[in-house]
C-alpha atoms as a PDB file:
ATOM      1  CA  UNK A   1      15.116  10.130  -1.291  1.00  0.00           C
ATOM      2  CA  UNK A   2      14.237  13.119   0.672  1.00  0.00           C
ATOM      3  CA  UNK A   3      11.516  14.822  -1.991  1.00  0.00           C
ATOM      4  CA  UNK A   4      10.298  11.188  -2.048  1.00  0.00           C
ATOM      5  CA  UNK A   5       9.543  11.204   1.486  1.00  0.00           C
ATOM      6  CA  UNK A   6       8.010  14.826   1.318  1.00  0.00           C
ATOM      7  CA  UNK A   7       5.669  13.989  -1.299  1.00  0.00           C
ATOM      8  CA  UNK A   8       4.718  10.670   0.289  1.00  0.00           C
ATOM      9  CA  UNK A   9       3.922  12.422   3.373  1.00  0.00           C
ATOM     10  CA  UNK A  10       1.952  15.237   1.622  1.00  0.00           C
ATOM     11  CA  UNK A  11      -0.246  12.207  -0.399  1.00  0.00           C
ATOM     12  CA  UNK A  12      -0.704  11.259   2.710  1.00  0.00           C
ATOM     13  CA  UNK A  13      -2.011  14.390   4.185  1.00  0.00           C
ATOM     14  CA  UNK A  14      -3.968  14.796   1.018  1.00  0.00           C
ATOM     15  CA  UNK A  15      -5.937  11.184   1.158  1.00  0.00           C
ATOM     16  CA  UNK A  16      -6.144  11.302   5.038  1.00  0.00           C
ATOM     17  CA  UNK A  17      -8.075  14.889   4.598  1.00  0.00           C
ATOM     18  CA  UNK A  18     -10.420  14.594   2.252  1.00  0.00           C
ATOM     19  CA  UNK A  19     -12.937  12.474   4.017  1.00  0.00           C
ATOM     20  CA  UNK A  20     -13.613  15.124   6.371  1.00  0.00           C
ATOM     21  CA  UNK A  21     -13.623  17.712   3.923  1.00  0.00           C
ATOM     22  CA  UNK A  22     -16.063  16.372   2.047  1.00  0.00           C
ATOM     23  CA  UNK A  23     -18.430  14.284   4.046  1.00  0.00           C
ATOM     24  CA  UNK A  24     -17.930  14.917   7.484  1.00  0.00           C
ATOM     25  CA  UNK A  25     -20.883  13.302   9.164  1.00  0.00           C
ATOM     26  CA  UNK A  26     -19.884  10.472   7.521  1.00  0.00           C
ATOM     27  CA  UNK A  27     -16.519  10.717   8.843  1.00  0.00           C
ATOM     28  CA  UNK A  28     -17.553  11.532  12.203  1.00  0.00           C
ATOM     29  CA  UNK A  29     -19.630   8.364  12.003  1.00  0.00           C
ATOM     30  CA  UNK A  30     -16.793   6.076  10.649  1.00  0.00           C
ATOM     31  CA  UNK A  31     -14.511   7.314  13.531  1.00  0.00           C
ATOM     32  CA  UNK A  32     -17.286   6.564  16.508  1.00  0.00           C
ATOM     33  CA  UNK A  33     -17.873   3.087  15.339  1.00  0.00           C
ATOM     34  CA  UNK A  34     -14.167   2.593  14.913  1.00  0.00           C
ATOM     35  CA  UNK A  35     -13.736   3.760  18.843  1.00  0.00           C
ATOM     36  CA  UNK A  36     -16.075   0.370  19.487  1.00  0.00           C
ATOM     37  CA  UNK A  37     -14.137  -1.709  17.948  1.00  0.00           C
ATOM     38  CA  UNK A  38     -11.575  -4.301  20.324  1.00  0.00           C
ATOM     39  CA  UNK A  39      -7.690  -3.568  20.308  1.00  0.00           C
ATOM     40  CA  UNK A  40      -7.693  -7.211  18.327  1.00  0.00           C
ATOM     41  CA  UNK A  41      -9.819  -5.782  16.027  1.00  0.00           C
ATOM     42  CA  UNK A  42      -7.831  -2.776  15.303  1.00  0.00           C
ATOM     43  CA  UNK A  43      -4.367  -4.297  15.245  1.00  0.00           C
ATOM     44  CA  UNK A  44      -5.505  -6.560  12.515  1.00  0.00           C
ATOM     45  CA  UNK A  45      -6.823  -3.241  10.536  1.00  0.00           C
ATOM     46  CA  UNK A  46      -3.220  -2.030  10.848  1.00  0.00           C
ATOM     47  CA  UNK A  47      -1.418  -4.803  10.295  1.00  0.00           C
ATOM     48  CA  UNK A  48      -3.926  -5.721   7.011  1.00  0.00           C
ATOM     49  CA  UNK A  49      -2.999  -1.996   5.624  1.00  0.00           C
ATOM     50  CA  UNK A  50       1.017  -2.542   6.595  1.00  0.00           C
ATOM     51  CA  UNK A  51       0.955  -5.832   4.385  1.00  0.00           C
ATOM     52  CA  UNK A  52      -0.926  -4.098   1.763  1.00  0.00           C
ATOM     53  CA  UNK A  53       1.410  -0.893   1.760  1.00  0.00           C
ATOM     54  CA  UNK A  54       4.671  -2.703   2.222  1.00  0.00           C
ATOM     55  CA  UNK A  55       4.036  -5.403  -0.648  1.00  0.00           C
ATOM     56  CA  UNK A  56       2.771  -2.226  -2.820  1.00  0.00           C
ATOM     57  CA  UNK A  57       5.889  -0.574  -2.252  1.00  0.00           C
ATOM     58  CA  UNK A  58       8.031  -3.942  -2.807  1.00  0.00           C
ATOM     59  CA  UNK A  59       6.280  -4.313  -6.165  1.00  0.00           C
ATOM     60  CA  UNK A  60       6.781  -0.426  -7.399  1.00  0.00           C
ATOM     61  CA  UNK A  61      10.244  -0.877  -6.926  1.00  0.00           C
END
């Protein structure tokens, strides 16, 4: 379970840094307009990715 965890965390790290690598006005841009948007706005974002990730996970296992 541990090396799972390790390598889910590095994916992570991988996914969450190539946007700025490789177009970061674009990124820059993304994360301005994102500051603009309501709290409402954002929680239902996260909770939109959390039911996406968690019934992803339920279905690989």
């Amino acid at each position: 379970m541990s090396d799972t965890l390790w390598a889910a965390l590095a994916l992570f790290l991988i996914l969450e840094g190539f946007l700025p690598f490789v177009a970061p006005g674009l990124w820059r841009r993304v994360f301005s307009e994102m500051l603009q948007m309501s709290d409402g706005q954002i929680r239902f974002f996260g909770l939109v990715c959390l039911v996406i990730g968690a019934t992803s996970w339920w279905l690989m296992d």
